[in-house]
Protein backbone atom coordinates (compact mmCIF):
# COMPACT_ATOMS: atom_id res chain seq x y z
CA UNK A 1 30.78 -16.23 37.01
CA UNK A 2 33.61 -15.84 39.92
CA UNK A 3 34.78 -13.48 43.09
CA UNK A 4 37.40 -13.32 44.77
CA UNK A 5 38.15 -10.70 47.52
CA UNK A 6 41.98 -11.03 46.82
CA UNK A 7 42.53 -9.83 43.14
CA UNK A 8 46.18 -11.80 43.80
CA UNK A 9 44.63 -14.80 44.00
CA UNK A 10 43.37 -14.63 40.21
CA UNK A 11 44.61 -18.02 38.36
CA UNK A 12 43.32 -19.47 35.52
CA UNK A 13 47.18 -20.94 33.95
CA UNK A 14 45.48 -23.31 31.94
CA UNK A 15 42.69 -21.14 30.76
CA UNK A 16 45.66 -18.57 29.43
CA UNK A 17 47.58 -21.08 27.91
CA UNK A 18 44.76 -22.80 25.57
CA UNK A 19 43.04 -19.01 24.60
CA UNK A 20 43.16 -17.85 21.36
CA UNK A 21 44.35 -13.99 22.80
CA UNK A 22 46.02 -13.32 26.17
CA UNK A 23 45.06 -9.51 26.77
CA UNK A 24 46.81 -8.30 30.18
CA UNK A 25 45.81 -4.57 30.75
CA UNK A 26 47.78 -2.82 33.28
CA UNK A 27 49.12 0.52 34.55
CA UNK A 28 52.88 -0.29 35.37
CA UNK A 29 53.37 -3.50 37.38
CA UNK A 30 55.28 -6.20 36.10
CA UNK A 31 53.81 -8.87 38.18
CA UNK A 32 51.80 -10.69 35.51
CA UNK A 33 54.91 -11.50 33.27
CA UNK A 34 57.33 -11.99 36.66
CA UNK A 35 54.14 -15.15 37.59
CA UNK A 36 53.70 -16.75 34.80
CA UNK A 37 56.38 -16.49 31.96
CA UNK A 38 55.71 -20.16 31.56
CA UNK A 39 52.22 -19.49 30.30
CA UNK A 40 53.53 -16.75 28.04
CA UNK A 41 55.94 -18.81 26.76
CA UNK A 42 53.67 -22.15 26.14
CA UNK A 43 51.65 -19.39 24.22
CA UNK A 44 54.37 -18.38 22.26
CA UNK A 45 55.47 -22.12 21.45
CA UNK A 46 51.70 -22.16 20.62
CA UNK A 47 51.80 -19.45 18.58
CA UNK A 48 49.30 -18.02 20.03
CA UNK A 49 49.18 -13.94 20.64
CA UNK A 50 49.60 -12.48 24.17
CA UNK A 51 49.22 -8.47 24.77
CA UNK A 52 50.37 -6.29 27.23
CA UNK A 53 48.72 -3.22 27.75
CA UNK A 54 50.32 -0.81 30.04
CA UNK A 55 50.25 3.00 30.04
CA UNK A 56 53.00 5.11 28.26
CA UNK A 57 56.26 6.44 29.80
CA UNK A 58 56.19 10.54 30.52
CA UNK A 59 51.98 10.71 29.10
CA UNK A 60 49.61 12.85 31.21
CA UNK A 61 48.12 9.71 32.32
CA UNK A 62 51.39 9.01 33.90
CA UNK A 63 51.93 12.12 35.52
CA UNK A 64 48.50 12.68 36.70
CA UNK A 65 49.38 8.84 38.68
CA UNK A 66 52.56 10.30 40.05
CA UNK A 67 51.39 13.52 41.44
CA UNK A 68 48.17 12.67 42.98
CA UNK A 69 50.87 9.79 44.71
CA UNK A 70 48.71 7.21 43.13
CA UNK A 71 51.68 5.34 41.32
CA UNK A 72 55.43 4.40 42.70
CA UNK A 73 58.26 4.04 40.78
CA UNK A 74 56.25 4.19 37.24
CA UNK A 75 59.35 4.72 35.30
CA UNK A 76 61.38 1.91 36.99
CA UNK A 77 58.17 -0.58 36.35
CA UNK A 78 57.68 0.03 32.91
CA UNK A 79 61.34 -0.26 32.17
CA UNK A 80 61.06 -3.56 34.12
CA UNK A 81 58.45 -5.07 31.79
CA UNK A 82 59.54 -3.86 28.84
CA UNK A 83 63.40 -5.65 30.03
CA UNK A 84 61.42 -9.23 31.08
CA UNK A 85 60.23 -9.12 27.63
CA UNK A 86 63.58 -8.85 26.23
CA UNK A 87 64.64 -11.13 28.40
CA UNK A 88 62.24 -13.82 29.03
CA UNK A 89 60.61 -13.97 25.26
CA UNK A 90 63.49 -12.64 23.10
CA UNK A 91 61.95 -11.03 19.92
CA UNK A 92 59.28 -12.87 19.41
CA UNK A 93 55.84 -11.47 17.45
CA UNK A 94 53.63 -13.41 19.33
CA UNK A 95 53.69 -11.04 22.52
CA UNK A 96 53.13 -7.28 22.51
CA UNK A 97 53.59 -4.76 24.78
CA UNK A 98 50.89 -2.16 23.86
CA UNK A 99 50.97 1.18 25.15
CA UNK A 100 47.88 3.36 26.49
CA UNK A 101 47.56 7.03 27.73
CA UNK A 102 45.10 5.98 30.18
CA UNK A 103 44.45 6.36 33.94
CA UNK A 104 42.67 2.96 33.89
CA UNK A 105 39.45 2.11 36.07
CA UNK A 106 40.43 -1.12 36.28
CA UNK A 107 42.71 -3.92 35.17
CA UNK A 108 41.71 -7.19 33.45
CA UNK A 109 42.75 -10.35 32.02
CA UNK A 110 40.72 -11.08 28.82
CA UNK A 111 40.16 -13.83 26.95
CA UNK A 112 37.73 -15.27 24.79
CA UNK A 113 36.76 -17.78 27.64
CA UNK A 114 36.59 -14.89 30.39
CA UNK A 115 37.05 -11.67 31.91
CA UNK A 116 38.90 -11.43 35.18
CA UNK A 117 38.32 -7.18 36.27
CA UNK A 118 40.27 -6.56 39.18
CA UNK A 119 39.56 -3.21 41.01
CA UNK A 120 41.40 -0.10 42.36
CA UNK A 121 40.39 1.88 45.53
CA UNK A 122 38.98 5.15 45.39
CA UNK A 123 41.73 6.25 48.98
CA UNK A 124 44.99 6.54 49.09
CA UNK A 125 47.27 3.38 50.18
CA UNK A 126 47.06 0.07 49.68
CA UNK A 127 44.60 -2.23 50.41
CA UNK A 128 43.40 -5.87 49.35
CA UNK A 129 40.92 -4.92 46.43
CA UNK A 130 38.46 -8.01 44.50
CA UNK A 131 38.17 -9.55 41.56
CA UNK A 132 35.35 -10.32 39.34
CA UNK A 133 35.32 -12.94 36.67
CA UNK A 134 32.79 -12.40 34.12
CA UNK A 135 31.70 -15.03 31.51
CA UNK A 136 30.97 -14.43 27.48
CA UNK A 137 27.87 -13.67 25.79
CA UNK A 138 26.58 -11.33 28.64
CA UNK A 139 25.85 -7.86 28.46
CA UNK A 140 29.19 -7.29 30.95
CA UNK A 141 31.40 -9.12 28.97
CA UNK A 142 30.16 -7.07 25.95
CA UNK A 143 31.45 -3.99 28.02
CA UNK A 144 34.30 -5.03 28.97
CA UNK A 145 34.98 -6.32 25.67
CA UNK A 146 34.07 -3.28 24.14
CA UNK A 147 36.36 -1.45 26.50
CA UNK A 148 39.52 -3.32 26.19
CA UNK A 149 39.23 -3.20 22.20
CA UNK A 150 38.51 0.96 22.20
CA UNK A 151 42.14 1.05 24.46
CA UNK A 152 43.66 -0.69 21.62
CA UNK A 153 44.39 -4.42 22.81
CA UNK A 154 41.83 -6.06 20.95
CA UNK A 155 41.86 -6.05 16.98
């Protein structure tokens, strides 16, 4: 459907906002709730369900991150989303942070509308990595679909 060569440059606010589900599947970085709390919290005034999906504190997913030197200040990250949430969306049901106890291949932003995958290298460092949007009733989307629910954002 899309590409991008800058998975950074991956905006679809009003997309987000109008979905049924927001699923944001992550390892540790807070970045998606630090850009757009606004769309979160139209959602919210929407009532309309937004997930989180980020791996578990201290789980050999994490560890396995921190000593191949694949992930930075895990620890300090996840305490940082899980404080925006507090912070930014008080108690409220209609966002979820969901943990997972998985080294992830990728991360995504799902909704019913789309797929945005955005890649991870295969070196060490950091580098500028793409983006792929992929559209609904396609044998990708089923895949990714499929994926995201057996991680346990999608119910």
């Amino acid at each position: 459907m899309d590409c991008l060569t800058n998975s950074k440059d991956v905006e679809e606010k009003e997309e987000w906002e109008n979905a049924k589900i927001l699923v944001v599947g992550l390892h540790y970085s807070p970045r998606f709730i630090e850009d757009y709390p606004d769309v979160i919290k139209k959602r919210i005034k929407q009532k309309k369900r937004t997930v989180i999906c980020h791996i578990k504190s201290n789980s050999p997913a994490t560890n396995y991150l921190k000593n191949s030197e694949s992930g930075f200040e895990i620890e300090t990250n996840l305490e940082k989303i899980s404080t925006l949430k507090k912070e930014e969306f008080g108690d409220s049901a209609y966002i979820e942070l969901i943990e997972h106890d998985r080294v992830l291949r990728y991360m995504f932003v799902y909704t019913e509308l789309s797929i945005w995958v955005k890649f991870f290298t295969n070196s060490k460092g950091s580098a500028v990595v793409p983006a792929i949007r992929v559209r609904p009733a396609t044998p990708l989307f089923e895949f990714f679909e499929s994926d995201i629910r057996n991680l346990g954002a999608l119910r």
